[in-house]
N, C-alpha and C. Protein backbone atom coordinates (compact mmCIF):
# COMPACT_ATOMS: atom_id res chain seq x y z
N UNK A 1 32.13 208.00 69.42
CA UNK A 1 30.97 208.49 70.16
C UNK A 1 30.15 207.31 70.64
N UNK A 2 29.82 207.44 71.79
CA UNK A 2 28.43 206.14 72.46
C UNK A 2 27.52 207.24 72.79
N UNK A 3 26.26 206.63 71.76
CA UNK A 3 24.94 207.13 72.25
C UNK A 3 24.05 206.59 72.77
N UNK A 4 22.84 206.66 73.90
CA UNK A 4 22.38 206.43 74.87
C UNK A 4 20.85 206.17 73.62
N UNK A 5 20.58 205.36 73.45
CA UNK A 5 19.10 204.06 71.84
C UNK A 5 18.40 204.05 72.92
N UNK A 6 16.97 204.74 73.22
CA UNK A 6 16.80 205.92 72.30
C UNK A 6 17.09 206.94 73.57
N UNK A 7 16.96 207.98 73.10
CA UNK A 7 17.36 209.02 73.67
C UNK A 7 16.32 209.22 74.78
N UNK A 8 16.59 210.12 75.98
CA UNK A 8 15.80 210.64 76.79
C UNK A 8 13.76 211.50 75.88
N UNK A 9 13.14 211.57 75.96
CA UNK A 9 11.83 212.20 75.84
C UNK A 9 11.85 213.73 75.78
N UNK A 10 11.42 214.67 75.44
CA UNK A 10 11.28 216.18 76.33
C UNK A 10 10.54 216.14 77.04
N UNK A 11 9.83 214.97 77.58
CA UNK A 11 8.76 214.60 79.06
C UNK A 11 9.99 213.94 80.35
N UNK A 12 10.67 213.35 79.88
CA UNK A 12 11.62 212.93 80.81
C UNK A 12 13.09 214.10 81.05
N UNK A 13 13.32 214.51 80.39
CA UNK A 13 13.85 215.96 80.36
C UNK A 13 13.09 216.61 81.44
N UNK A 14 12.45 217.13 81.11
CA UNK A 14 11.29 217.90 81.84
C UNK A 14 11.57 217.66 83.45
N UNK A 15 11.27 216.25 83.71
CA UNK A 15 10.77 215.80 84.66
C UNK A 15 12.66 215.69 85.18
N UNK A 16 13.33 215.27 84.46
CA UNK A 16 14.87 215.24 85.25
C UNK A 16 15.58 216.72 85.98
N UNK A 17 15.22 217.65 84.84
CA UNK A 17 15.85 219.04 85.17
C UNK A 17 15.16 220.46 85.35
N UNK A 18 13.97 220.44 85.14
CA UNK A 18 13.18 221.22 85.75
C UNK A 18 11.90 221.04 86.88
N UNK A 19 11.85 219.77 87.28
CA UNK A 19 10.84 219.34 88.13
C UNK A 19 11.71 218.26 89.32
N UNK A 20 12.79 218.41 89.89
CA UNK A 20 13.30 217.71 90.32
C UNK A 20 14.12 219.13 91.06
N UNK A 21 14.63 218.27 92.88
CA UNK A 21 16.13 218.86 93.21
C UNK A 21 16.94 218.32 92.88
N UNK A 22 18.14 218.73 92.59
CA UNK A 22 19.45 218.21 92.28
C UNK A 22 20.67 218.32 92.96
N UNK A 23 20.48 219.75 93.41
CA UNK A 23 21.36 219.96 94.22
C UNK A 23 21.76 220.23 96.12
N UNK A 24 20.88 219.25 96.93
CA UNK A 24 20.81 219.84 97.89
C UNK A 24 21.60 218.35 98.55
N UNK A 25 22.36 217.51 97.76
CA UNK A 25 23.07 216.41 98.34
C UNK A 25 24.17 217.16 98.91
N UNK A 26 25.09 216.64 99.87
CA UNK A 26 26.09 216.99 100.40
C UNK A 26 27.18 216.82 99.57
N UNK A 27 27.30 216.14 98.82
CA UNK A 27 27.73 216.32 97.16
C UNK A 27 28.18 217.67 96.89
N UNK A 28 27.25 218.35 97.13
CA UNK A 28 27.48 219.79 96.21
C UNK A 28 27.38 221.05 97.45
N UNK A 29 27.41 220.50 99.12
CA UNK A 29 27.28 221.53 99.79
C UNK A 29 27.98 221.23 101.01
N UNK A 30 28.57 220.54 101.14
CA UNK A 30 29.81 220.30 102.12
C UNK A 30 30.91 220.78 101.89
N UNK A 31 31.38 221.48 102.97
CA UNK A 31 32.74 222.98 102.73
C UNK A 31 33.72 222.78 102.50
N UNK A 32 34.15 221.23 102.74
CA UNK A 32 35.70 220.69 102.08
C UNK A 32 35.45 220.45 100.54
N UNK A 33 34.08 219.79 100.21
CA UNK A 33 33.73 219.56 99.16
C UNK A 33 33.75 220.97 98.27
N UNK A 34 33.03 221.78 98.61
CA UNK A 34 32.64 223.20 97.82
C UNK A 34 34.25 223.66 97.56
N UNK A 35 35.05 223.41 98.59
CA UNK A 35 36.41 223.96 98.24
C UNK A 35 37.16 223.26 97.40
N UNK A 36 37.33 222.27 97.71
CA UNK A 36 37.86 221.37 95.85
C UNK A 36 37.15 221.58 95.14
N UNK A 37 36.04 221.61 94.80
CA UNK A 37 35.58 222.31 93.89
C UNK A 37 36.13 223.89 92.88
N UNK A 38 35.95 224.54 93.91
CA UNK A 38 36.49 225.45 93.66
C UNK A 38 37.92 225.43 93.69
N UNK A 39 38.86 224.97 93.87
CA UNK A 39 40.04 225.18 93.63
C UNK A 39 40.27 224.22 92.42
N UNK A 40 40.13 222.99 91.63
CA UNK A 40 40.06 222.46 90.78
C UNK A 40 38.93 223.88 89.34
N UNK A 41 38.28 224.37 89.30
CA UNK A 41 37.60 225.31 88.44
C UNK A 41 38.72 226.65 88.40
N UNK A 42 38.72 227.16 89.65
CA UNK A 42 40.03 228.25 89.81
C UNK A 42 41.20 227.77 89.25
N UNK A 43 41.67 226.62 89.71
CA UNK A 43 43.04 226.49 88.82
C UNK A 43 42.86 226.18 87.27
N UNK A 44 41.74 225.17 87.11
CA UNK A 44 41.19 225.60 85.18
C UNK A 44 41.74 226.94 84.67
N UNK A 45 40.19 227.91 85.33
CA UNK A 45 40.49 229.05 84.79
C UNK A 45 41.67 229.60 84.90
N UNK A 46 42.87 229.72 85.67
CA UNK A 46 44.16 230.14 85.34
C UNK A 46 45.21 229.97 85.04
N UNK A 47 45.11 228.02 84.43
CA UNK A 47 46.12 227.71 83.99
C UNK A 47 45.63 227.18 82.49
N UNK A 48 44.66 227.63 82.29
CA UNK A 48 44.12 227.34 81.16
C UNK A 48 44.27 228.70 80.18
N UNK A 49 44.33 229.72 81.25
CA UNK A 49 43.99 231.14 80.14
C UNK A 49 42.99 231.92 79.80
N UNK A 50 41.72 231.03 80.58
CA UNK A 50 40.77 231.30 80.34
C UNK A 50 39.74 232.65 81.44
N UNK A 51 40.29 233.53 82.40
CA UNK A 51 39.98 234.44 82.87
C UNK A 51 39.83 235.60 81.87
N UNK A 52 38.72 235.76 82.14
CA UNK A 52 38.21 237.69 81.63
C UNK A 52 39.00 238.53 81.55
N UNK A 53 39.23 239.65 80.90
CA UNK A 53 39.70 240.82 81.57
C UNK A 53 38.26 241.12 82.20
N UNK A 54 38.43 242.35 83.30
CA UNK A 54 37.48 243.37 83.85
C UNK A 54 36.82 244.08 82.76
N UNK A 55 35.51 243.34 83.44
CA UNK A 55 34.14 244.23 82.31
C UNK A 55 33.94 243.43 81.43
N UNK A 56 34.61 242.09 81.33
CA UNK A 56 34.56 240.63 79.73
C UNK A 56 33.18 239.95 80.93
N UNK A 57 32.66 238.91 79.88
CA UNK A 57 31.57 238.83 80.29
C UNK A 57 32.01 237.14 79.97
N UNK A 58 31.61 236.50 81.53
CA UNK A 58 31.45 235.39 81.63
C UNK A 58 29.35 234.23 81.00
N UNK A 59 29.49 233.12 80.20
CA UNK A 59 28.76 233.11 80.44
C UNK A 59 28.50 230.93 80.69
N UNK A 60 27.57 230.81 81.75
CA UNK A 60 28.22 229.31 82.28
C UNK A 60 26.44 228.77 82.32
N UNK A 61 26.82 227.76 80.82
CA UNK A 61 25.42 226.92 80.32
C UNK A 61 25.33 226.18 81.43
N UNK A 62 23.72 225.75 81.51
CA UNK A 62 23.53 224.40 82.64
C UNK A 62 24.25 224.72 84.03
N UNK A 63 24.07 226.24 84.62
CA UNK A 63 24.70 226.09 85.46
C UNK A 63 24.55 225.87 86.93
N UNK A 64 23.37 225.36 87.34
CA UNK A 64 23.34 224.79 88.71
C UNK A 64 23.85 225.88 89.55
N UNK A 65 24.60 225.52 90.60
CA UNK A 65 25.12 226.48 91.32
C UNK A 65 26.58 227.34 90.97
N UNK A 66 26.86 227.41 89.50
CA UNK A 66 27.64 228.17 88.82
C UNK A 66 29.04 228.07 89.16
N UNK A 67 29.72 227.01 89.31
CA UNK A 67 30.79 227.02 90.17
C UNK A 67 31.85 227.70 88.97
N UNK A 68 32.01 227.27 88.13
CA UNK A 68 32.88 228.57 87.17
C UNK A 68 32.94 230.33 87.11
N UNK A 69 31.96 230.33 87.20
CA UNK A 69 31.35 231.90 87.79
C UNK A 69 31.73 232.56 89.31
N UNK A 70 31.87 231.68 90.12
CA UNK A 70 32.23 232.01 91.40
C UNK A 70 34.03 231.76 91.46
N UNK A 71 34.62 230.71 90.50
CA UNK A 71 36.16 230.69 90.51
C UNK A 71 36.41 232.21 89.99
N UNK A 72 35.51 232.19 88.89
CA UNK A 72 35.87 233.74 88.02
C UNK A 72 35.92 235.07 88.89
N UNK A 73 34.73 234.85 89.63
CA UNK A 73 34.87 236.36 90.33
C UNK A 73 35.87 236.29 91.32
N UNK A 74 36.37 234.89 92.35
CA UNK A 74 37.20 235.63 93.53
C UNK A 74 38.39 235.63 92.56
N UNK A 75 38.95 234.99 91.38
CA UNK A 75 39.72 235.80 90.89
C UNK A 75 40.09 237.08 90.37
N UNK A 76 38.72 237.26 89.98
CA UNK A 76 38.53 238.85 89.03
C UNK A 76 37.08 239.12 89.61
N UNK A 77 37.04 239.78 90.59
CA UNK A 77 35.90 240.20 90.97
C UNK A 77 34.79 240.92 90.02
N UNK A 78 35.77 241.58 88.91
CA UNK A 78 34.98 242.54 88.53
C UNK A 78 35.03 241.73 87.16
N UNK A 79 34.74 240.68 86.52
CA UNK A 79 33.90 240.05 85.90
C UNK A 79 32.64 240.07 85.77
N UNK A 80 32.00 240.46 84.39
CA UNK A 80 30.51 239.68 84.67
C UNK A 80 29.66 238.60 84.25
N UNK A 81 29.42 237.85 85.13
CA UNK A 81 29.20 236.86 85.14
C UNK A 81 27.56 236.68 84.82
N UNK A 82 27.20 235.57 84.00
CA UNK A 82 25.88 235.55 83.85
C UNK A 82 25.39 233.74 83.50
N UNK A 83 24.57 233.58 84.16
CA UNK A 83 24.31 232.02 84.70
C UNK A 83 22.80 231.87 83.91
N UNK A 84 22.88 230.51 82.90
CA UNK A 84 21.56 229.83 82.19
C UNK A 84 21.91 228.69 82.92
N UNK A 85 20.10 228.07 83.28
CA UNK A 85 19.47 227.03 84.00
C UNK A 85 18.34 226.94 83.22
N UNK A 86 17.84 225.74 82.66
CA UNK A 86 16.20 225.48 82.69
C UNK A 86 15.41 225.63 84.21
N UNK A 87 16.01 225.61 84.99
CA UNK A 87 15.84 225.34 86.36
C UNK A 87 15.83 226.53 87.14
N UNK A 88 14.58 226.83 88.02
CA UNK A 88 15.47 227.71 89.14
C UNK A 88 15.97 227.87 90.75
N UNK A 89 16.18 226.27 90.29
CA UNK A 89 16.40 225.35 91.77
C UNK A 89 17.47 226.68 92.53
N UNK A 90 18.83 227.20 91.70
CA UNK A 90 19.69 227.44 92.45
C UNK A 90 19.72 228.79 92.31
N UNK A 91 19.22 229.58 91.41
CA UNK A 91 19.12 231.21 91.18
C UNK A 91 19.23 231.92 92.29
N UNK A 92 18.65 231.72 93.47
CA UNK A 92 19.01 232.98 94.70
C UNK A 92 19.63 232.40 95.24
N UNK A 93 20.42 231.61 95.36
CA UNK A 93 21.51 230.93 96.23
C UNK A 93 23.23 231.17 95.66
N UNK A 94 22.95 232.00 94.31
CA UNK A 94 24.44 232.18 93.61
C UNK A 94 24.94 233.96 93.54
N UNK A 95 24.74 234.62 94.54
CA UNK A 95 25.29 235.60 94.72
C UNK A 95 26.31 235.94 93.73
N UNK A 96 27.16 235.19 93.28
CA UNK A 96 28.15 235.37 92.66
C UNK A 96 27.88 235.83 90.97
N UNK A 97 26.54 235.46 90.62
CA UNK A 97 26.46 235.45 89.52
C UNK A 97 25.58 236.95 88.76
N UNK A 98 25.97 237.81 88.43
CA UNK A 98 25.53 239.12 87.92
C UNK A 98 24.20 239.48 87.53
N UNK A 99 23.63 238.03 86.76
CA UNK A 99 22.67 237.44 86.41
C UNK A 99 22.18 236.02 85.91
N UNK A 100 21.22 235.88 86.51
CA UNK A 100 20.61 234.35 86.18
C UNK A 100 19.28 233.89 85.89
N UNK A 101 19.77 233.62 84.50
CA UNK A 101 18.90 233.53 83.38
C UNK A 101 18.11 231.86 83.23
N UNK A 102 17.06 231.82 83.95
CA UNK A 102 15.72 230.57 83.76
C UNK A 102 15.34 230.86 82.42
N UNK A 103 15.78 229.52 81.87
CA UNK A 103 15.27 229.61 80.27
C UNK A 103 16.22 228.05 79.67
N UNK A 104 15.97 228.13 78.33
CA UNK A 104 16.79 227.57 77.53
C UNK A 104 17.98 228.93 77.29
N UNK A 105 19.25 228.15 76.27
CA UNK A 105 19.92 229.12 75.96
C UNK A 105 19.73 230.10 74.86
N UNK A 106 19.04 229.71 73.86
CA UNK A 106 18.01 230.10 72.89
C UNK A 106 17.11 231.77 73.26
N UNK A 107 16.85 231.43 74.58
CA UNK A 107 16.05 232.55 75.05
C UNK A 107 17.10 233.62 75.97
N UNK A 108 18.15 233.53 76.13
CA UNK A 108 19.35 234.74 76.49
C UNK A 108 19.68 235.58 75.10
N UNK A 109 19.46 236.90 75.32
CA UNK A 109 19.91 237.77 75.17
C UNK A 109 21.16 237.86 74.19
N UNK A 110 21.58 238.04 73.15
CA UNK A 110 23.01 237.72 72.90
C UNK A 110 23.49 239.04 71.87
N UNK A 111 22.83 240.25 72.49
CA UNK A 111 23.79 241.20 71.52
C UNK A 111 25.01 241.82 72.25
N UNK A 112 25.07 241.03 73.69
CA UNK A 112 26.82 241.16 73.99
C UNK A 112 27.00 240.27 73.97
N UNK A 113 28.99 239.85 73.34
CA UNK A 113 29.22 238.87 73.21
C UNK A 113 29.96 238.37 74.92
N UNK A 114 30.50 237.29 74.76
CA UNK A 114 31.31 236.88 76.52
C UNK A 114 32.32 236.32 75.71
N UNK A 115 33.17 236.55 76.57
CA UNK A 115 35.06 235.88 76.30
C UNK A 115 35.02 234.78 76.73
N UNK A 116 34.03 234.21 77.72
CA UNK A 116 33.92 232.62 78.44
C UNK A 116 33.27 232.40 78.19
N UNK A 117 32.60 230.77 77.49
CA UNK A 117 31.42 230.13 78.06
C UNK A 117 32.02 228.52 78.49
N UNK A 118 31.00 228.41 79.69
CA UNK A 118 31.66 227.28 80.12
C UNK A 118 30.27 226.06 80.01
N UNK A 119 30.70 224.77 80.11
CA UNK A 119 29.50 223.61 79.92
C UNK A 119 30.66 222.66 81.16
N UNK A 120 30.09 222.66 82.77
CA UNK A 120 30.65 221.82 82.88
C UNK A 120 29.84 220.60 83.24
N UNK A 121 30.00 219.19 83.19
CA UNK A 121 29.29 218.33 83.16
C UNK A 121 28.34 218.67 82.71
N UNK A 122 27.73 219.12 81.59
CA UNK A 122 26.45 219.51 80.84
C UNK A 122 26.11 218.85 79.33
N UNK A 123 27.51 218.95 78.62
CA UNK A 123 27.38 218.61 77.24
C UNK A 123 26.47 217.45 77.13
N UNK A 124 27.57 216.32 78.17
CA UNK A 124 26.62 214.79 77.91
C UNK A 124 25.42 214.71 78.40
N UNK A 125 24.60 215.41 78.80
CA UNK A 125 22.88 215.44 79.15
C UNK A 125 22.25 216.23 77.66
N UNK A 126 22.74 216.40 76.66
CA UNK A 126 22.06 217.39 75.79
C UNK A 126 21.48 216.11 74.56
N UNK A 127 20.63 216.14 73.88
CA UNK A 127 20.14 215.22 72.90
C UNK A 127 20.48 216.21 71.71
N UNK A 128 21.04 217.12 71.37
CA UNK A 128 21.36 217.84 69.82
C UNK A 128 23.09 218.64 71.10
N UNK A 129 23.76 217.59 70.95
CA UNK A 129 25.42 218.71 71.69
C UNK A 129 25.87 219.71 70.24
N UNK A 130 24.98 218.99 68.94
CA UNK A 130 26.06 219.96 67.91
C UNK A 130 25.21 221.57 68.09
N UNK A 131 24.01 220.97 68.11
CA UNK A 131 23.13 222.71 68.05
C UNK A 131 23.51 223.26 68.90
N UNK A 132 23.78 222.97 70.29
CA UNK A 132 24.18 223.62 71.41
C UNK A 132 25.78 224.53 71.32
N UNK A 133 26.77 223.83 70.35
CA UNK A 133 27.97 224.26 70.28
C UNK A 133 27.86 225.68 69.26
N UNK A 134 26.66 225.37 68.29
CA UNK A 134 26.33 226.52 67.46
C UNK A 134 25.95 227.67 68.47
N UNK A 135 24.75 227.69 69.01
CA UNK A 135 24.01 228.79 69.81
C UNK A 135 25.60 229.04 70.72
N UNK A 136 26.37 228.75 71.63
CA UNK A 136 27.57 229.20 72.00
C UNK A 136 28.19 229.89 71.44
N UNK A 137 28.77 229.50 70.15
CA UNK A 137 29.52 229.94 69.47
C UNK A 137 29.51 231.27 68.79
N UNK A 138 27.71 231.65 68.58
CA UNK A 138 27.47 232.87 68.05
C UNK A 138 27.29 233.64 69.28
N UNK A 139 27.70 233.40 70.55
CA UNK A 139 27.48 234.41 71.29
C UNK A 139 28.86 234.81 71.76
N UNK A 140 30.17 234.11 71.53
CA UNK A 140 30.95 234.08 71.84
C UNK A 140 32.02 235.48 70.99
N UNK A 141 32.29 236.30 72.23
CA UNK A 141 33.18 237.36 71.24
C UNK A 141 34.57 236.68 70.17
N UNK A 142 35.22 237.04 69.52
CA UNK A 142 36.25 236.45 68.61
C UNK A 142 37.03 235.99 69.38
N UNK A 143 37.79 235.34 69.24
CA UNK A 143 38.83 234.69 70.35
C UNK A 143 38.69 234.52 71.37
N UNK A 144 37.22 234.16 71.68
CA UNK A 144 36.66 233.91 72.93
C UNK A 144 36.51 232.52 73.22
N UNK A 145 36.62 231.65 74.36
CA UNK A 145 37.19 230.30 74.60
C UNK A 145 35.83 229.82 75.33
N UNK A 146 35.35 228.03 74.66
CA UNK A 146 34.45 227.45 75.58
C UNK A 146 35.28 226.58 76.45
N UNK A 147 35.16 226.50 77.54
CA UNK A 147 35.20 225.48 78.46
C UNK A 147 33.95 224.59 78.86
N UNK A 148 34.61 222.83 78.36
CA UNK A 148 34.04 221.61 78.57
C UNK A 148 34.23 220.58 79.83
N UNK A 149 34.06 220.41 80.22
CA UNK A 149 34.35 219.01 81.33
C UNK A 149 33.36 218.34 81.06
N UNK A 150 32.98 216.85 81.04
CA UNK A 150 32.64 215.52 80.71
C UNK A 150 32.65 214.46 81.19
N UNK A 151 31.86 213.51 81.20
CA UNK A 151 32.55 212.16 81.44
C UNK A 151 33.28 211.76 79.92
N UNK A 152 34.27 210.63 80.23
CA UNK A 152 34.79 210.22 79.10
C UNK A 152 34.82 208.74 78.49
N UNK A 153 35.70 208.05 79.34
CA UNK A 153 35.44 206.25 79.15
C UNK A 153 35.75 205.84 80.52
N UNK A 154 35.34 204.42 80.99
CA UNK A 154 35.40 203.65 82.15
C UNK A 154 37.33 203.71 82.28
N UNK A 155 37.51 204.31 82.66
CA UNK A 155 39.44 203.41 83.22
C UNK A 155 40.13 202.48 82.54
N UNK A 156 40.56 202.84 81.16
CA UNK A 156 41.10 201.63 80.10
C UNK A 156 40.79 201.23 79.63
N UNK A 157 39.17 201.46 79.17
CA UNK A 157 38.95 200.75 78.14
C UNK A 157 38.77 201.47 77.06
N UNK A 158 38.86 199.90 76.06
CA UNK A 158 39.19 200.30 74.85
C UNK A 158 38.07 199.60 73.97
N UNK A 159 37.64 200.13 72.80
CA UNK A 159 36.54 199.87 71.73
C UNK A 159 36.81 197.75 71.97
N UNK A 160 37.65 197.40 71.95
CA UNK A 160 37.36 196.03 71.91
C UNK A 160 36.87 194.67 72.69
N UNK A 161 37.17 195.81 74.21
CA UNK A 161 36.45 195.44 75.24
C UNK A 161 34.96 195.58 75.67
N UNK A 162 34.05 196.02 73.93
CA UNK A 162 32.41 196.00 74.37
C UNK A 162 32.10 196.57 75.86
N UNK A 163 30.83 195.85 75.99
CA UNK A 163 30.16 195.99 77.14
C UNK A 163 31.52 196.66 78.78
N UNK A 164 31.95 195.53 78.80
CA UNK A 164 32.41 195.62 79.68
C UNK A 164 33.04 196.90 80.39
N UNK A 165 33.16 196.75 81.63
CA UNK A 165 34.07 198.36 82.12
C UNK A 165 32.54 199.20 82.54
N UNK A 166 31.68 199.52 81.40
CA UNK A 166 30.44 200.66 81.31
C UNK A 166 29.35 200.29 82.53
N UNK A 167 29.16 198.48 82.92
CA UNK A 167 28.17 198.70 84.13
C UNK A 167 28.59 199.21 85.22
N UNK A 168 30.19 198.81 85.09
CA UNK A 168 30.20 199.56 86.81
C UNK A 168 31.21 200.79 86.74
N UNK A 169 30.76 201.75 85.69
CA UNK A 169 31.47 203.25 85.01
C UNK A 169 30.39 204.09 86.26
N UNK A 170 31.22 204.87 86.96
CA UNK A 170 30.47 205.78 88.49
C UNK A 170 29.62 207.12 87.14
N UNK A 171 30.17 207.32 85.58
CA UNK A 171 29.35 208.30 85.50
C UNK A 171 28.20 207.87 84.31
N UNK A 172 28.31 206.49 84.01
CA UNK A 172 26.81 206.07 83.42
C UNK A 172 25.77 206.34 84.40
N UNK A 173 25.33 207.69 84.13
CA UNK A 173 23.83 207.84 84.40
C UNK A 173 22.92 207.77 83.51
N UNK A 174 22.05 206.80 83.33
CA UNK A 174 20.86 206.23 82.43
C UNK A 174 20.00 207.02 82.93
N UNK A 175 18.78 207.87 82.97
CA UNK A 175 18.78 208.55 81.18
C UNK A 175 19.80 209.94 80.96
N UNK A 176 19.86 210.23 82.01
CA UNK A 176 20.34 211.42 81.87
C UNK A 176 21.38 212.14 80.83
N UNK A 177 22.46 210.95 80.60
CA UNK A 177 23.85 211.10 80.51
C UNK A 177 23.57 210.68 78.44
N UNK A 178 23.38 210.98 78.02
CA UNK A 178 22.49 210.87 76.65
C UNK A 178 24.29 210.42 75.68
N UNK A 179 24.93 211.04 75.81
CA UNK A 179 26.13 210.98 75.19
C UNK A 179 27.58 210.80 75.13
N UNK A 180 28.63 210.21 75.25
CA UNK A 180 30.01 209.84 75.69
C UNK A 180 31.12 210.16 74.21
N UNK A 181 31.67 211.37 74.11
CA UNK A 181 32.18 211.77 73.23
C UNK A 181 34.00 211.52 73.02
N UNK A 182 34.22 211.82 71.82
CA UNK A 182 35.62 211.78 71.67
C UNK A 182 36.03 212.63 71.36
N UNK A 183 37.27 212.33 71.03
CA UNK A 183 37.97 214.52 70.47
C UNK A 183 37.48 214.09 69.15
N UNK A 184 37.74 213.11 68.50
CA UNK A 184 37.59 213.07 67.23
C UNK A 184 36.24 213.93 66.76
N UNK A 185 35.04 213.74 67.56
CA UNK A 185 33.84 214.64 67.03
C UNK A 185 34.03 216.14 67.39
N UNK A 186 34.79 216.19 68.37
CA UNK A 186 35.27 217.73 68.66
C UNK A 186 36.03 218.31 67.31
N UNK A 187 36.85 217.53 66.55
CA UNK A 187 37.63 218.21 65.66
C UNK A 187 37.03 217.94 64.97
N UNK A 188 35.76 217.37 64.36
CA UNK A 188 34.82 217.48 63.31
C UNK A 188 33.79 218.49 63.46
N UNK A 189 33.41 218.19 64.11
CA UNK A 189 32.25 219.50 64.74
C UNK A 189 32.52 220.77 64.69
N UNK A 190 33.17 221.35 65.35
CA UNK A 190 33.98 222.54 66.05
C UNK A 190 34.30 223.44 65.09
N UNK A 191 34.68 223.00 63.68
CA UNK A 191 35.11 223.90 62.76
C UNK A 191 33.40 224.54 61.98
N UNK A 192 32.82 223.68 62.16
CA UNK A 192 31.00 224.19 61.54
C UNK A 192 31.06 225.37 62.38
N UNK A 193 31.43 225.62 63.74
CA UNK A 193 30.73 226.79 64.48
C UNK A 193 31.60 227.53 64.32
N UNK A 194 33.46 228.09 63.61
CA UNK A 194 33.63 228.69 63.87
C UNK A 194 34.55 228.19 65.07
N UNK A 195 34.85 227.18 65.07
CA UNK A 195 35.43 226.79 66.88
C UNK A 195 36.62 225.96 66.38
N UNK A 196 37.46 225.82 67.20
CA UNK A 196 38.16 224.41 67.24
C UNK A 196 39.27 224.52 68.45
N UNK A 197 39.81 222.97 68.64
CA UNK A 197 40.00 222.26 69.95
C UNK A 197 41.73 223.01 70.02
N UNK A 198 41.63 224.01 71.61
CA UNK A 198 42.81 224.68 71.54
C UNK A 198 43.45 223.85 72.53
N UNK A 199 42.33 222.62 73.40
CA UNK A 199 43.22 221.72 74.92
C UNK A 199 42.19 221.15 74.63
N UNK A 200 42.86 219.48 74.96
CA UNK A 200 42.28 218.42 75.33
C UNK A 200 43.09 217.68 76.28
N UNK A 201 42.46 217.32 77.09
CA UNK A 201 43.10 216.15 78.58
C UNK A 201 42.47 215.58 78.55
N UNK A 202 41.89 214.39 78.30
CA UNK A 202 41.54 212.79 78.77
C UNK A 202 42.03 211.86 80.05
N UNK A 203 42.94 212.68 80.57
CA UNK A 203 43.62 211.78 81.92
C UNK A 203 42.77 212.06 82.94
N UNK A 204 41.83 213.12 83.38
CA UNK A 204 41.21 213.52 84.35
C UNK A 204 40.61 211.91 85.22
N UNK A 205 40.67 211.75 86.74
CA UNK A 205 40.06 211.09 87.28
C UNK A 205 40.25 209.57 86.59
N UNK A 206 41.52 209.41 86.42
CA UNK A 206 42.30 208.15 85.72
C UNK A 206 41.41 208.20 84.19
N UNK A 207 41.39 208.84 83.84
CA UNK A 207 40.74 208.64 82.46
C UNK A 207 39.61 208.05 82.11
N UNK A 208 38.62 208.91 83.19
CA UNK A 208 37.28 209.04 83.24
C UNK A 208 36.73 210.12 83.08
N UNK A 209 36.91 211.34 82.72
CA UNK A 209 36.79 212.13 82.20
C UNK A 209 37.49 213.35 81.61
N UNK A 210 37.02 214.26 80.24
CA UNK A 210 37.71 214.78 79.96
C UNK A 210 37.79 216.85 80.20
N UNK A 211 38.99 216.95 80.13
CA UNK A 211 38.48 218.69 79.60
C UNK A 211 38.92 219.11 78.40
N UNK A 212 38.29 220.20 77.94
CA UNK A 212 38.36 220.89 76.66
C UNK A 212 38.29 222.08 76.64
N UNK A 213 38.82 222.66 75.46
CA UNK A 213 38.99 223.87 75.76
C UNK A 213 38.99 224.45 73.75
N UNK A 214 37.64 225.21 73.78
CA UNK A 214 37.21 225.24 72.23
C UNK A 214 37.34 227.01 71.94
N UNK A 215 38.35 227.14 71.26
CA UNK A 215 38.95 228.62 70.92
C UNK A 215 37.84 228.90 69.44
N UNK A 216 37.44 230.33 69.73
CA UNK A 216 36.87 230.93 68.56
C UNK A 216 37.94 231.79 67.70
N UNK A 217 37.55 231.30 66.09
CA UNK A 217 38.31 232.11 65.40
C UNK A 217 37.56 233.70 65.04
């Protein structure tokens, strides 16, 4: 694990993800762009296993403009999908999503459970990722699957190469990016909630980031 000495504030929090836009770069709204997007999340969800049946309840932490939620429905329309943001930068702009919930995750609802929850690029912005895997986990029906995506390490490197590689790593974002994980804490962690690691890939984007895939018993 690399952790980000000292951590972000809940004043700088604040000010990063609920008092800020984030999403109105061409980044996240250009139509070739939006479509890899979506076809990289769509092929997740169906070669991963991880689609609903009809009437299973999707639910996608930190979710910005919900792009898991929108793979889910043009696959399975009749999914329901339900979207947490501290933010409500993107709430009427996600049609796709059944409901979307401004809050922490703490403050959703959880006497239905969901067969999905997804964190993508989210985990590493969190200052407590283990509490967060708890609150998931109890909302998660039995054999119900989280989906992770991440950054992971700079392109080859390895613990002995220090510093190096991390200044010019495209997903060190200072403060934001609070945490850089391994499986190893996944297979330590994961069993406290009730969870553990059913896929791991580390090759993503030459082995700059990873996905995961955390099965409930």
């Amino acid at each position: 694990m690399i952790y980000l000495d000292p951590p972000p504030t809940p004043d700088d929090l604040r000010v990063l993800y609920e008092e800020s836009v984030q999403f109105a770069d061409p980044h996240y709204t250009d139509p070739e762009r939006v479509a890899s997007i979506l076809e990289y999340y769509g092929g997740a969800v169906r070669g991963l296993g991880l689609l609903p049946a009809p009437g299973e309840r999707v639910l996608e932490i930190g979710a910005g403009l919900a792009w898991v939620s929108r793979a889910c429905k043009v696959l399975e329309p009749r999914v329901v999908t339900v979207a947490q943001d501290v933010s409500a930068e993107c709430e009427a702009g996600c049609e796709w999503v059944d409901q979307y919930h401004v809050g922490t995750i703490a403050t959703l609802d959880n006497r239905e459970p969901f067969r999905l929850a997804s964190m993508t690029h989210v985990i590493e912005h969190l200052v407590d990722p283990a509490a967060m895997l708890g609150e998931v986990a109890k909302r998660l029906a039995p054999g119900g699957k989280l989906f992770i995506t991440a950054p992971f390490r700079p392109t080859g490197w390895r613990l002995s190469d220090g510093l190096a590689g991390w200044r010019d790593y495209s997903y060190l974002h200072v403060p934001a990016h609070v945490t850089y994980f391994s499986r190893a804490w996944f297979d330590s962690e994961a069993p406290r909630h009730r969870l553990r690691v059913a896929h791991w890939d580390a090759t993503h984007e030459h082995g700059q980031a990873f996905e995961l895939v955390l099965a409930k018993s």
